[in-house]
Protein backbone atom coordinates (compact mmCIF):
# COMPACT_ATOMS: atom_id res chain seq x y z
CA UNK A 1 17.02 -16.62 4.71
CA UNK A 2 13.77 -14.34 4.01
CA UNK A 3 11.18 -16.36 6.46
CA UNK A 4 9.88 -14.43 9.30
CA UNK A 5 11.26 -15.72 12.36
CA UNK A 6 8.32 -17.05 14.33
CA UNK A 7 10.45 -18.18 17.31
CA UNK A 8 8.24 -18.20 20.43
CA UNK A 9 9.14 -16.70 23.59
CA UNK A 10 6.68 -17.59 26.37
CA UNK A 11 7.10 -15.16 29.21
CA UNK A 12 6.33 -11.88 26.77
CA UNK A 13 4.16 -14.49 24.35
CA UNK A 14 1.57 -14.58 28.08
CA UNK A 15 2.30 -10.93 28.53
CA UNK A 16 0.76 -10.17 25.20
CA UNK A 17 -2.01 -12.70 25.56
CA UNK A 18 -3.42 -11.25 29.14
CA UNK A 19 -3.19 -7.46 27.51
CA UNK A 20 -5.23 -8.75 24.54
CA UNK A 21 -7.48 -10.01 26.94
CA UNK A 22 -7.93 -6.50 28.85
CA UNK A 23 -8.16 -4.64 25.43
CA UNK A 24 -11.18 -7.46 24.15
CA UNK A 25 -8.93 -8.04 21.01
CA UNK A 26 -9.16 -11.04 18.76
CA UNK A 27 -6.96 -11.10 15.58
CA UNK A 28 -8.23 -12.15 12.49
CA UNK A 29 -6.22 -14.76 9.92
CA UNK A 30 -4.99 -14.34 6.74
CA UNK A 31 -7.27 -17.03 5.59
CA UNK A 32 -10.40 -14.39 7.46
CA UNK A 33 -9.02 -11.38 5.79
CA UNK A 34 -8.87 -13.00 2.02
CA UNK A 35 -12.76 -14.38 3.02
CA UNK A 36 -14.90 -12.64 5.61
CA UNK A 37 -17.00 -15.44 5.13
CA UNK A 38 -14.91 -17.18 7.62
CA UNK A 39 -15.59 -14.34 9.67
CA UNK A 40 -17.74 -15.43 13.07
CA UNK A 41 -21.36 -14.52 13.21
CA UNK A 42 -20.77 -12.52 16.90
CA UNK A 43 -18.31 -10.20 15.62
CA UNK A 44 -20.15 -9.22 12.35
CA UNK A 45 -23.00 -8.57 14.66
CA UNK A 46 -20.42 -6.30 16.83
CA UNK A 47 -19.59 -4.46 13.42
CA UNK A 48 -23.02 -3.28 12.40
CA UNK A 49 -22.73 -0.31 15.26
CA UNK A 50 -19.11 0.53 14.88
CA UNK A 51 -17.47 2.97 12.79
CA UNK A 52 -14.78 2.17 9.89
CA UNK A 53 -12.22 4.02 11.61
CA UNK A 54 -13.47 3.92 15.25
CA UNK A 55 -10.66 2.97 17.63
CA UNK A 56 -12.32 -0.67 18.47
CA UNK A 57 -10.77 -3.80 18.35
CA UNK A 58 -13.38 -5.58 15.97
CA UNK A 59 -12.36 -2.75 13.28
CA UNK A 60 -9.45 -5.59 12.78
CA UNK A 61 -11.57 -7.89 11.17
CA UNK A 62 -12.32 -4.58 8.85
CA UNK A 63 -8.65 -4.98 7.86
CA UNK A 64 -9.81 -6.46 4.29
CA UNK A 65 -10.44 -5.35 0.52
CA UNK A 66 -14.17 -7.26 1.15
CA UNK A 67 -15.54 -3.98 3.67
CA UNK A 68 -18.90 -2.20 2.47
CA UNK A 69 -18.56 1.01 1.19
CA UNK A 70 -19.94 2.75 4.00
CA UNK A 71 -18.10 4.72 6.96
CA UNK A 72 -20.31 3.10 9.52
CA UNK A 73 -22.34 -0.41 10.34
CA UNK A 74 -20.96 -2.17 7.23
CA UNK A 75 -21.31 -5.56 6.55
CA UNK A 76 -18.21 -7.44 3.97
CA UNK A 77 -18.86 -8.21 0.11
CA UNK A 78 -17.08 -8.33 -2.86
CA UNK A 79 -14.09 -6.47 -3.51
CA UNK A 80 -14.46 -2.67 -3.96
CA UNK A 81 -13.00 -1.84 -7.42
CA UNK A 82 -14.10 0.86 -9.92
CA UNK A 83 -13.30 -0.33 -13.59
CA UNK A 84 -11.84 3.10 -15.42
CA UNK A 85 -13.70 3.94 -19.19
CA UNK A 86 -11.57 4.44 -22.32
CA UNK A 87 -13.69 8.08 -22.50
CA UNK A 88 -11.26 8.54 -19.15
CA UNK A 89 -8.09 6.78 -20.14
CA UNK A 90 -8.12 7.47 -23.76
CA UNK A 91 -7.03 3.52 -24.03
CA UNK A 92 -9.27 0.76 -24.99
CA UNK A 93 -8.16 -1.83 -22.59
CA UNK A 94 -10.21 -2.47 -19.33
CA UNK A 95 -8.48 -0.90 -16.11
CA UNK A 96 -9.68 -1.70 -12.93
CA UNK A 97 -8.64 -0.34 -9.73
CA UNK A 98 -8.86 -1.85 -6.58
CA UNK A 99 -10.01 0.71 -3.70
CA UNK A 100 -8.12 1.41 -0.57
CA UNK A 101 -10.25 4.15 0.86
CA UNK A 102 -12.65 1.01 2.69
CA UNK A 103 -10.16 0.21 5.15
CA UNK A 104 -9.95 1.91 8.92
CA UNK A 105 -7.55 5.04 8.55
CA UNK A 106 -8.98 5.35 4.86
CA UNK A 107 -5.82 3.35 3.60
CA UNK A 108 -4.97 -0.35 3.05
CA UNK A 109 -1.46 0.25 4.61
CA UNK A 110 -3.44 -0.79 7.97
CA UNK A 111 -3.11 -4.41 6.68
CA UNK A 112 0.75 -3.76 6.14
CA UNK A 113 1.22 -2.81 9.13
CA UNK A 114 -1.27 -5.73 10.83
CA UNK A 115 0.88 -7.91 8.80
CA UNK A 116 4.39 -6.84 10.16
CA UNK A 117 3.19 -6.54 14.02
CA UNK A 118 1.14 -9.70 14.00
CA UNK A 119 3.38 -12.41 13.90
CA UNK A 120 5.87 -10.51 16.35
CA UNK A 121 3.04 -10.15 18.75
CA UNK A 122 1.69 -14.34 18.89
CA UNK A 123 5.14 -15.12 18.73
CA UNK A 124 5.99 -13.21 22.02
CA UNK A 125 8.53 -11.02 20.14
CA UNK A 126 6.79 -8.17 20.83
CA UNK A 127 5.39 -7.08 24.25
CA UNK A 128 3.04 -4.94 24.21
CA UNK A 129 3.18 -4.03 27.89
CA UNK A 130 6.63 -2.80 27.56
CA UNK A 131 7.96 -1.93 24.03
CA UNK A 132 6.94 0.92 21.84
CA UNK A 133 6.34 0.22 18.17
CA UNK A 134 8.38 2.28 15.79
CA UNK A 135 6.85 2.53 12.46
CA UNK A 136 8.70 4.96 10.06
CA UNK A 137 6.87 5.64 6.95
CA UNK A 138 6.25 8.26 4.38
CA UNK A 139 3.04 8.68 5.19
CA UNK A 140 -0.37 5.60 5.74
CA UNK A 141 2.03 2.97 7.23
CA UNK A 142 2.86 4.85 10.41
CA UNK A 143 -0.98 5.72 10.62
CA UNK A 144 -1.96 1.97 10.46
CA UNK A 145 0.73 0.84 12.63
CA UNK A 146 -0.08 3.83 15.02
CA UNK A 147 -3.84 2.64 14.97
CA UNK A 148 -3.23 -0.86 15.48
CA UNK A 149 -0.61 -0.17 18.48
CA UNK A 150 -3.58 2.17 20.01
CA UNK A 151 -6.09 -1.01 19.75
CA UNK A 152 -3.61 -2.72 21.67
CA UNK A 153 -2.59 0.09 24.37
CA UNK A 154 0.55 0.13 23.64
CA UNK A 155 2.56 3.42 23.10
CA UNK A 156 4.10 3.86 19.58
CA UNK A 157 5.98 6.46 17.72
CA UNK A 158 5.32 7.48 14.35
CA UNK A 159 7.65 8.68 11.79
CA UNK A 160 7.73 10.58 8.77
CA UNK A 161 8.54 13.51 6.76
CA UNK A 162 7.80 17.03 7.65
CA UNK A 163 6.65 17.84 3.90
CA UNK A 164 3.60 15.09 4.22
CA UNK A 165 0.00 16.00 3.75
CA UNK A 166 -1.50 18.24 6.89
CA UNK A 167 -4.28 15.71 7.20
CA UNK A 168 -1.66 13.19 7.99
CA UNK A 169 -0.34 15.07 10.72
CA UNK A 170 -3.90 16.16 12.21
CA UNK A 171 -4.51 12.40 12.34
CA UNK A 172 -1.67 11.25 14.08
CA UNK A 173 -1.82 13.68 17.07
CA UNK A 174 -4.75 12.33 18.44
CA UNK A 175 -3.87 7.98 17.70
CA UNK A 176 0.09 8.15 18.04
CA UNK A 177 1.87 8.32 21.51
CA UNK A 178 4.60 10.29 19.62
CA UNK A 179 4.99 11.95 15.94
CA UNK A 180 8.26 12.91 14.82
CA UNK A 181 8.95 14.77 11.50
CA UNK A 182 11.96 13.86 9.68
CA UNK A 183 12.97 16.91 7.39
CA UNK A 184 12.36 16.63 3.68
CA UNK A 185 9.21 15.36 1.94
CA UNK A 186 8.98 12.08 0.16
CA UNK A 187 11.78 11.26 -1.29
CA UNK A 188 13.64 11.92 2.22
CA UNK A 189 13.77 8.09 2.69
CA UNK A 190 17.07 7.93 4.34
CA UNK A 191 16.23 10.33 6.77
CA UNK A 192 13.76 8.35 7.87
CA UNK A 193 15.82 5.72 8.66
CA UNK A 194 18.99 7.90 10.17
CA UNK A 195 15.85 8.69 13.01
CA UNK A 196 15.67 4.97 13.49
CA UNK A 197 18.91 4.33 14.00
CA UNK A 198 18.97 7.18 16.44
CA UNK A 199 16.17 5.57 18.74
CA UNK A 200 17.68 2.10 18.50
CA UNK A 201 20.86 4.04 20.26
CA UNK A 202 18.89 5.82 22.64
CA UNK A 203 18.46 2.72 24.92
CA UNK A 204 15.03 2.62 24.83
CA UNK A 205 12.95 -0.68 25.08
CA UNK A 206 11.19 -0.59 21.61
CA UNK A 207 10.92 -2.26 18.38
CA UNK A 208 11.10 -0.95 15.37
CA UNK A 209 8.45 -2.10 12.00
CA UNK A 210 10.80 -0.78 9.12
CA UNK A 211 7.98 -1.55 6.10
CA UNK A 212 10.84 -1.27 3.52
CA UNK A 213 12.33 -4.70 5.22
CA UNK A 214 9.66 -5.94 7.46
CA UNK A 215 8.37 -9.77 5.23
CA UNK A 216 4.91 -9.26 6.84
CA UNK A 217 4.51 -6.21 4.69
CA UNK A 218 5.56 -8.11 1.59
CA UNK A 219 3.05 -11.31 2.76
CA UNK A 220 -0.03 -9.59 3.71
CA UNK A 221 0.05 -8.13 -0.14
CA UNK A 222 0.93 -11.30 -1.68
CA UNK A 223 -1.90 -13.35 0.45
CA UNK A 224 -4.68 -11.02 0.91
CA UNK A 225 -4.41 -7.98 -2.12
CA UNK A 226 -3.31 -10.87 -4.79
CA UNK A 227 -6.15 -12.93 -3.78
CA UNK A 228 -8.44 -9.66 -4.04
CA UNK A 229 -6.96 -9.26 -7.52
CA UNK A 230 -7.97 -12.62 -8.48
CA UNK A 231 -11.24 -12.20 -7.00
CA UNK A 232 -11.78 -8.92 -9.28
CA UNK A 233 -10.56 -10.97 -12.49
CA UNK A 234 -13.25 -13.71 -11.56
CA UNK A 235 -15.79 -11.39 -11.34
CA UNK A 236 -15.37 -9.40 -14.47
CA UNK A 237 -13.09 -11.33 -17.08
CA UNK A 238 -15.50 -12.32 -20.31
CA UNK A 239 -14.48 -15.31 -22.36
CA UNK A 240 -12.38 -13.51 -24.66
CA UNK A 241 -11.10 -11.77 -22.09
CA UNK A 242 -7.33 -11.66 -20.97
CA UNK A 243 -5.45 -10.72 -17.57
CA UNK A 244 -2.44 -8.48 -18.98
CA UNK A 245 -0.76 -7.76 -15.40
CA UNK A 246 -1.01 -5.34 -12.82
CA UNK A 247 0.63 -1.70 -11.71
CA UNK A 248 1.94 -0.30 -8.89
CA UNK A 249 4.12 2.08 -7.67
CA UNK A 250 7.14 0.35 -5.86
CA UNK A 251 6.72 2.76 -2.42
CA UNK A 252 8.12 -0.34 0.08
CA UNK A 253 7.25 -2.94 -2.34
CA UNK A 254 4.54 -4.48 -0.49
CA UNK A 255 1.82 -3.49 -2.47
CA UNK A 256 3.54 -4.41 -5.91
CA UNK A 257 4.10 -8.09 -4.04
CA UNK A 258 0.24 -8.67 -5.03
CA UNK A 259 2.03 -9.10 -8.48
CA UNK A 260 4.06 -12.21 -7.52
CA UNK A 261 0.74 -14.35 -6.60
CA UNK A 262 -0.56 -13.03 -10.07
CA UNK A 263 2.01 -13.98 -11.79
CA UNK A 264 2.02 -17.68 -10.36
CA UNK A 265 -1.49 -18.06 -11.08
CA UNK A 266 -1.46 -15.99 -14.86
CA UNK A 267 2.17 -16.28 -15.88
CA UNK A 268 2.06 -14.38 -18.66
CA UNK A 269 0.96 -11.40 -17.01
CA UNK A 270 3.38 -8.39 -15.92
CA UNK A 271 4.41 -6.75 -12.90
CA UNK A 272 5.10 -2.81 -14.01
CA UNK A 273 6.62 -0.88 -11.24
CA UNK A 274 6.52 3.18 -11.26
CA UNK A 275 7.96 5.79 -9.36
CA UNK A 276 8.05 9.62 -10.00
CA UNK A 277 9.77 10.97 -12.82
CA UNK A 278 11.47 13.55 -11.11
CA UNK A 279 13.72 11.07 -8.91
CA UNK A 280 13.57 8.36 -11.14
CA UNK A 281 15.90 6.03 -9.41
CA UNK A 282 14.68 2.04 -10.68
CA UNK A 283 14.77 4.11 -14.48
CA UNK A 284 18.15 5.65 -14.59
CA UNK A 285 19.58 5.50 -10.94
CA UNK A 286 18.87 8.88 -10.23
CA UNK A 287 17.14 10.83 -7.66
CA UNK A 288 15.73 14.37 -6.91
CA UNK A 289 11.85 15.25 -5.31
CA UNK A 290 8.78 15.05 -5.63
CA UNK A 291 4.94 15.29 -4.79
CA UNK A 292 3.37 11.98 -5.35
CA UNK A 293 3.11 11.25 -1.62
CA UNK A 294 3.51 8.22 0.11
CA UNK A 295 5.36 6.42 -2.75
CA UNK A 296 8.77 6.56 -1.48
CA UNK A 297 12.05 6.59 -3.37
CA UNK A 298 15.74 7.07 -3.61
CA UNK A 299 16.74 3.52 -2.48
CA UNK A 300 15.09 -0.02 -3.40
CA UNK A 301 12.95 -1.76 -0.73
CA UNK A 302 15.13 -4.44 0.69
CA UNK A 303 11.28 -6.51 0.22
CA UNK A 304 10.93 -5.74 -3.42
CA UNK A 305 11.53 -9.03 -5.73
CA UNK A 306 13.38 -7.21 -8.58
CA UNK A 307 13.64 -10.24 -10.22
CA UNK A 308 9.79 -10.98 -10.76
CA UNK A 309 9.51 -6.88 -11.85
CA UNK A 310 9.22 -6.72 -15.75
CA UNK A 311 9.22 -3.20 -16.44
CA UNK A 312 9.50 0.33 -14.97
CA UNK A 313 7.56 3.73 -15.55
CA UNK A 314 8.54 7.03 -14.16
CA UNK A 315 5.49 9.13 -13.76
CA UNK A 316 5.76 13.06 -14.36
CA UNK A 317 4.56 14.38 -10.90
CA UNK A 318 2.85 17.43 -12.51
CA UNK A 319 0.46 14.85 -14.34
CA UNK A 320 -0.59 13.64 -10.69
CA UNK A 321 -1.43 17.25 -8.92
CA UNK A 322 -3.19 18.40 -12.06
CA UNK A 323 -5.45 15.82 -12.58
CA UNK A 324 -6.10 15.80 -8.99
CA UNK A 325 -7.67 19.13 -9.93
CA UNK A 326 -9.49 18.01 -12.68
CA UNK A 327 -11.12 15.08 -10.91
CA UNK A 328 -12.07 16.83 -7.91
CA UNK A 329 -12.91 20.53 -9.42
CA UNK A 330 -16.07 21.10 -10.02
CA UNK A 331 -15.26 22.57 -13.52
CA UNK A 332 -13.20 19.62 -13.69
CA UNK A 333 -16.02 17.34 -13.30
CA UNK A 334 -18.74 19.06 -14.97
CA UNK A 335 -15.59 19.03 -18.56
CA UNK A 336 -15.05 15.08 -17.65
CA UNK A 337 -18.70 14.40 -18.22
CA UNK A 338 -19.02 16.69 -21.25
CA UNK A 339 -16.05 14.32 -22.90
CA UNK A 340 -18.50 11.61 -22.49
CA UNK A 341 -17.25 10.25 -19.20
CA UNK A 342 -20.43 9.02 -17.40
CA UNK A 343 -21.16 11.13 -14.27
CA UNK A 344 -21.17 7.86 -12.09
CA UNK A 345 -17.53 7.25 -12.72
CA UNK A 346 -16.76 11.03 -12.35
CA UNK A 347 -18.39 11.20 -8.68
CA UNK A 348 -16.09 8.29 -7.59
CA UNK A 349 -13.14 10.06 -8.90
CA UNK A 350 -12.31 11.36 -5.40
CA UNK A 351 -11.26 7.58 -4.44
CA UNK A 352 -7.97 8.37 -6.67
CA UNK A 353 -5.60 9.90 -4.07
CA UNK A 354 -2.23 10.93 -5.55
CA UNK A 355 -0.58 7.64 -5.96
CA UNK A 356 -3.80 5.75 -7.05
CA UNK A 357 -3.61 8.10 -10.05
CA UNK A 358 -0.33 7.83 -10.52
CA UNK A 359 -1.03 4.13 -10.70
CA UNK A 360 -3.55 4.70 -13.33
CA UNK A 361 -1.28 6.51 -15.57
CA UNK A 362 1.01 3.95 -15.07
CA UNK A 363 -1.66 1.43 -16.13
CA UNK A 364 -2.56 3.98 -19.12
CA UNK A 365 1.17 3.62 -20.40
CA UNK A 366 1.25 -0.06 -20.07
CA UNK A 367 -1.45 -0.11 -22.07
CA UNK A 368 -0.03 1.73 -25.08
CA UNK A 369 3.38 0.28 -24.97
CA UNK A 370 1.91 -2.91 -25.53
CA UNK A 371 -0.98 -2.32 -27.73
CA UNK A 372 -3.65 -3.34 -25.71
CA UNK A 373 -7.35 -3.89 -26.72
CA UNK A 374 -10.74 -3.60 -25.43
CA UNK A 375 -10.62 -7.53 -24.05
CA UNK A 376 -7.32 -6.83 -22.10
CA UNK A 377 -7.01 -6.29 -18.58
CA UNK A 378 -4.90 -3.94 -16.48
CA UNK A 379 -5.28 -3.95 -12.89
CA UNK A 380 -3.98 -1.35 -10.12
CA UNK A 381 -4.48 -0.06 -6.94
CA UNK A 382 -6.14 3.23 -5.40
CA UNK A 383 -3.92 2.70 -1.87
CA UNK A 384 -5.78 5.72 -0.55
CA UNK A 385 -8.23 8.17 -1.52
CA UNK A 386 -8.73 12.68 -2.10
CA UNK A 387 -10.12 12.67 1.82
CA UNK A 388 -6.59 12.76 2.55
CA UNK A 389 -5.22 15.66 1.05
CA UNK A 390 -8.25 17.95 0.85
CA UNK A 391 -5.21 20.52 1.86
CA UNK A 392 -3.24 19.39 -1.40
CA UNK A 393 -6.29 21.04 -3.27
CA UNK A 394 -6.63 23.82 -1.09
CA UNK A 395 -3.44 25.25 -1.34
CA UNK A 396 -3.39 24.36 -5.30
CA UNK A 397 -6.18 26.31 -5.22
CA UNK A 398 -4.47 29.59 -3.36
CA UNK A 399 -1.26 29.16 -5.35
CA UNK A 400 -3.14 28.69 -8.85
CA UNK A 401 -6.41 30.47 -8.52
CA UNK A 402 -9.75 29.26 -9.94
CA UNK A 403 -9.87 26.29 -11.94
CA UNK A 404 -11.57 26.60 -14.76
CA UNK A 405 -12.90 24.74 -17.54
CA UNK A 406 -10.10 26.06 -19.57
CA UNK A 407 -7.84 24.33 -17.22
CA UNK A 408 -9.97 20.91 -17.49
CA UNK A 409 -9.37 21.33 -21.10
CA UNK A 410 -6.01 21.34 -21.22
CA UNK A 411 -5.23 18.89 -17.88
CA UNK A 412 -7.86 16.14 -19.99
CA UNK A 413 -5.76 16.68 -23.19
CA UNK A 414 -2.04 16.88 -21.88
CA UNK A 415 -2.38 14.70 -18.62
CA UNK A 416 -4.61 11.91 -19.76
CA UNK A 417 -4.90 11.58 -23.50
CA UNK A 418 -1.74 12.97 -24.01
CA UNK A 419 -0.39 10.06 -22.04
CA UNK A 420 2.95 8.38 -24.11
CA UNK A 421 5.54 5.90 -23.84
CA UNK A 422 7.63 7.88 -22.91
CA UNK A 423 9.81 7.53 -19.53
CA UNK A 424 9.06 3.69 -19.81
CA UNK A 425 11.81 0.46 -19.59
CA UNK A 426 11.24 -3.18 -20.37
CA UNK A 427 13.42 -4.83 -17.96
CA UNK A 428 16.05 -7.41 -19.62
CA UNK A 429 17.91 -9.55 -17.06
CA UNK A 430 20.94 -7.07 -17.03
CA UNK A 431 18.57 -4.34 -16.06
CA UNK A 432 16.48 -6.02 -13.00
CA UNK A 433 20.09 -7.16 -12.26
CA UNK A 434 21.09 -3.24 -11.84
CA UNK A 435 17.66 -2.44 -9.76
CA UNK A 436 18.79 -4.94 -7.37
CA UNK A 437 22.43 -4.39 -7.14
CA UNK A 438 21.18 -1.00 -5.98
CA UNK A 439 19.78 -2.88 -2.48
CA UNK A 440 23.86 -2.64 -1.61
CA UNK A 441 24.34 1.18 -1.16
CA UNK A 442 20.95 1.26 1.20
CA UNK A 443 20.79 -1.97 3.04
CA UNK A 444 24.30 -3.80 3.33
CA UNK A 445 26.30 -0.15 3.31
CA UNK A 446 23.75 1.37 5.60
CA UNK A 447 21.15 -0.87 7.32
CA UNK A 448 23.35 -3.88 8.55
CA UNK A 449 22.36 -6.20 5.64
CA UNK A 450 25.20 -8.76 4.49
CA UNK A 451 26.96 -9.58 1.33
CA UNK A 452 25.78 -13.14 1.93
CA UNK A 453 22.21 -12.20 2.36
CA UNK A 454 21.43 -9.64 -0.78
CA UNK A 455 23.30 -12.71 -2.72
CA UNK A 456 21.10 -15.26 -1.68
CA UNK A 457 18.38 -12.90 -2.37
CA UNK A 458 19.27 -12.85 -6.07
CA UNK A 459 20.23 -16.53 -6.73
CA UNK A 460 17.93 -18.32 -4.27
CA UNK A 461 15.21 -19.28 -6.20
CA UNK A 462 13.44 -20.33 -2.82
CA UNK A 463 13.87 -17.13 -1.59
CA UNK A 464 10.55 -15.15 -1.28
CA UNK A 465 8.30 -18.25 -1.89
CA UNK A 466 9.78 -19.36 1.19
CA UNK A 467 7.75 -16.22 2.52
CA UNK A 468 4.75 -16.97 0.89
CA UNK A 469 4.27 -20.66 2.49
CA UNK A 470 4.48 -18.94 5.83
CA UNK A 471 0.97 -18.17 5.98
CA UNK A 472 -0.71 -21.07 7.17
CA UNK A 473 1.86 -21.37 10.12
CA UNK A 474 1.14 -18.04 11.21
CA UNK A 475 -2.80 -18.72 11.23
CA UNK A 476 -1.97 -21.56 13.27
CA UNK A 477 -0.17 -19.01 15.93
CA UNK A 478 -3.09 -16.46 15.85
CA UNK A 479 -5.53 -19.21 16.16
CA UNK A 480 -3.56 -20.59 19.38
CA UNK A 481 -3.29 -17.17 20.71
CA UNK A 482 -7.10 -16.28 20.06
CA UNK A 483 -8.00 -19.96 22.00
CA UNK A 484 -5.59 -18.69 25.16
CA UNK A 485 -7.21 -15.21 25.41
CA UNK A 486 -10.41 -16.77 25.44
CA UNK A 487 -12.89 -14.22 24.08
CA UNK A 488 -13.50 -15.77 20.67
């Protein structure tokens, strides 16, 4: 069975309540995170003098696509999306990305990680007053799980690999109780998880929010990023326009779970999942390394619905630190705008961090294997932005020298419109069968998983939709542990 266990246990369950209480902390819904409408008047009025990634409670009700696009004081809106020109792509269909940078922690892994503690905490599963939070992660998850443990004062430890960006790193030392580095870079999954099974023997009192299983990761994605999608489509699809599907890279599957509620509501539309082409493991079962950070790889998320996935694209990681140049060089910039890219859209290139362009390649190649046209729609996600890896560019920068419009030249022609369909699979059943049957070697060999479970995964058709009805009960719980704290 996939639901999240909601069983309440009353003792920790008041424990939780009275340190909410101390920290001032009210938890938003799902249904306030799809719509700050529902937001209350007091706390937007508490908002317009704090910080987006101040360490204050309110800053939860910032955990939504909806913020303002402004570091401090901001009010909610629409979603923030940028819609990418074919003078960029080199494609005429419309690609839109969705923008990750307006979250606290610059990343919307903070709602992943809201999404996986939440229901532990009104449930009483969690105490907050006695158990650290473990949240391993190749990078944003541990930040947003280390940010929301900090609202609540309650000491956490953060995991991930030694190779991550400095910025990362910097971060964590002053929000995290504890940072460990796990050696590698980010493919290292495994090792990752070897450290978790290490503190689970060490006899600690702690609990441990493994994104790569955790369902809340997989809901919050499906409930509040699919509904953002749809929001997006309302606002910009024309009459002759047509949704085509959405990409993502498959990282711990949460984000690409935004494609499941698409699909129900646009069932034609397709869910293309990408990973790095030099460990392509969904493509041809392989593996290797590689710099598109915070993506994840070498095993498939125990959370990922293979069977909803329609096709896969490996992106070349070289196309991803090049064009990170080109968009955030100043001879990079000044060539973009010279190819007819409007200057708006080039000073908003710094919201593509590396996997939000490898996204957009991915969304480029979807495009071309299926002959899309200026009234089709691609959407994708920018899951964080350039702010964090300014030392990616630096040292770039120290190992390649200048960049120079030369280089634009050739990163525009090769990296962009030299984009093929190459590296690409259209997933029959046999082949999503294959994906999944890889789940085995990671999570029943290695993570405790059972034979019974991955097959009920695969042939229970109720299997993740039982998830997705979940959210309403869950409301219910955060509403009845809001009404006992009694600061709302």
């Amino acid at each position: 069975m996939a639901k999240i266990d909601l069983t309440l246990q009353a003792d920790r369950r008041a424990r939780a309540i009275q340190r909410a209480r101390e920290r001032n902390i009210i938890i938003p819904t799902y249904a306030q995170m799809k719509d700050p409408t529902l937001i209350p008047a007091n706390v937007k009025e508490e908002l317009a003098s704090i910080g987006l990634w101040d360490l204050h409670p309110r800053n939860l009700f910032r955990i939504t696509w909806h913020n303002e696009p402004v570091p401090s004081g901001g009010g909610f809106g629409g979603v923030n999306y940028i819609e990418l020109p074919p003078e960029l792509t080199g494609v005429p269909a419309r690609i839109i990305a969705l923008v990750g940078k307006w979250f606290p922690t610059g990343a919307h892994k903070v709602g992943a990680a809201f999404s996986c503690l939440v229901p532990r905490l009104v449930t009483g599963q969690f105490d907050p007053t006695t158990q650290k939070a473990v949240w391993p992660s190749t990078g944003n998850y541990c930040r947003g799980g280390a940010y929301d443990s900090a609202l609540l004062g309650c000491d956490s430890i953060a995991i991930l690999p030694e190779g991550m960006s400095k910025e990362r790193f910097d971060w964590l030392a002053k929000i995290a109780g504890e940072t460990i580095k796990t050696p590698g870079s980010e493919s290292n999954v495994k090792e990752i998880f070897d450290k978790c099974w290490e503190l689970r023997a060490s006899g600690e009192d702690l609990m441990i929010f493994n994104q790569f299983e955790e369902f809340g990761n997989y809901l919050w994605h499906y409930e509040v990023t699919g509904h953002a999608m749809e929001e997006v489509l309302q606002a910009v699809m024309g009459p002759r326009d047509r949704y085509r599907g959405m990409t993502s890279a498959t990282g711990s599957a949460g984000t690409i779970a935004s494609g499941d509620y698409m699909k129900q509501v646009f069932p034609d539309s397709k869910i293309v999942a990408s990973e790095a082409l030099q460990c392509p493991t969904l493509l041809e079962n392989g593996f290797g390394s590689h710099r598109i950070e915070g993506i994840g790889d070498k095993h498939v998320p125990w959370i990922h619905n293979v069977k909803n996935t329609d096709m896969v694209v490996a992106i070349d990681d070289n196309a991803v630190v090049n064009l990170a140049r080109l968009f955030n060089e100043p001879a990079g910039q000044a060539y973009l705008v010279e190819q007819g890219v409007p200057q708006a859209l080039v000073s908003q290139l710094d919201l593509l961090g590396f996997s939000g362009i490898s996204n957009v390649l991915t969304a480029i190649k979807t495009a071309k294997y299926y002959e899309m046209g200026e009234n089709d729609i691609v959407l994708t996600i920018l899951t964080d932005s350039m702010e964090l890896y300014q030392s990616r560019l630096e040292e770039m920068h120290a190992e390649h020298g200048e960049y120079t419009e030369r280089d634009a030249a050739a990163d525009f022609a090769r990296w962009l419109q030299g984009q093929d369909t190459d590296n690409m699979l259209e997933l029959r059943y046999p082949d999503r069968r294959r994906v999944h049957n890889l789940k085995y070697f990671t999570w029943v060999e290695q993570q405790g998983k059972t034979y019974e479970e991955i097959q009920d995964q695969w042939y229970d058709p109720d299997y993740f939709t039982d998830v997705q009805a979940q959210v309403a009960e869950i409301d219910t719980l955060i509403e009845e542990f809001n009404a006992e704290v009694g600061i709302a």
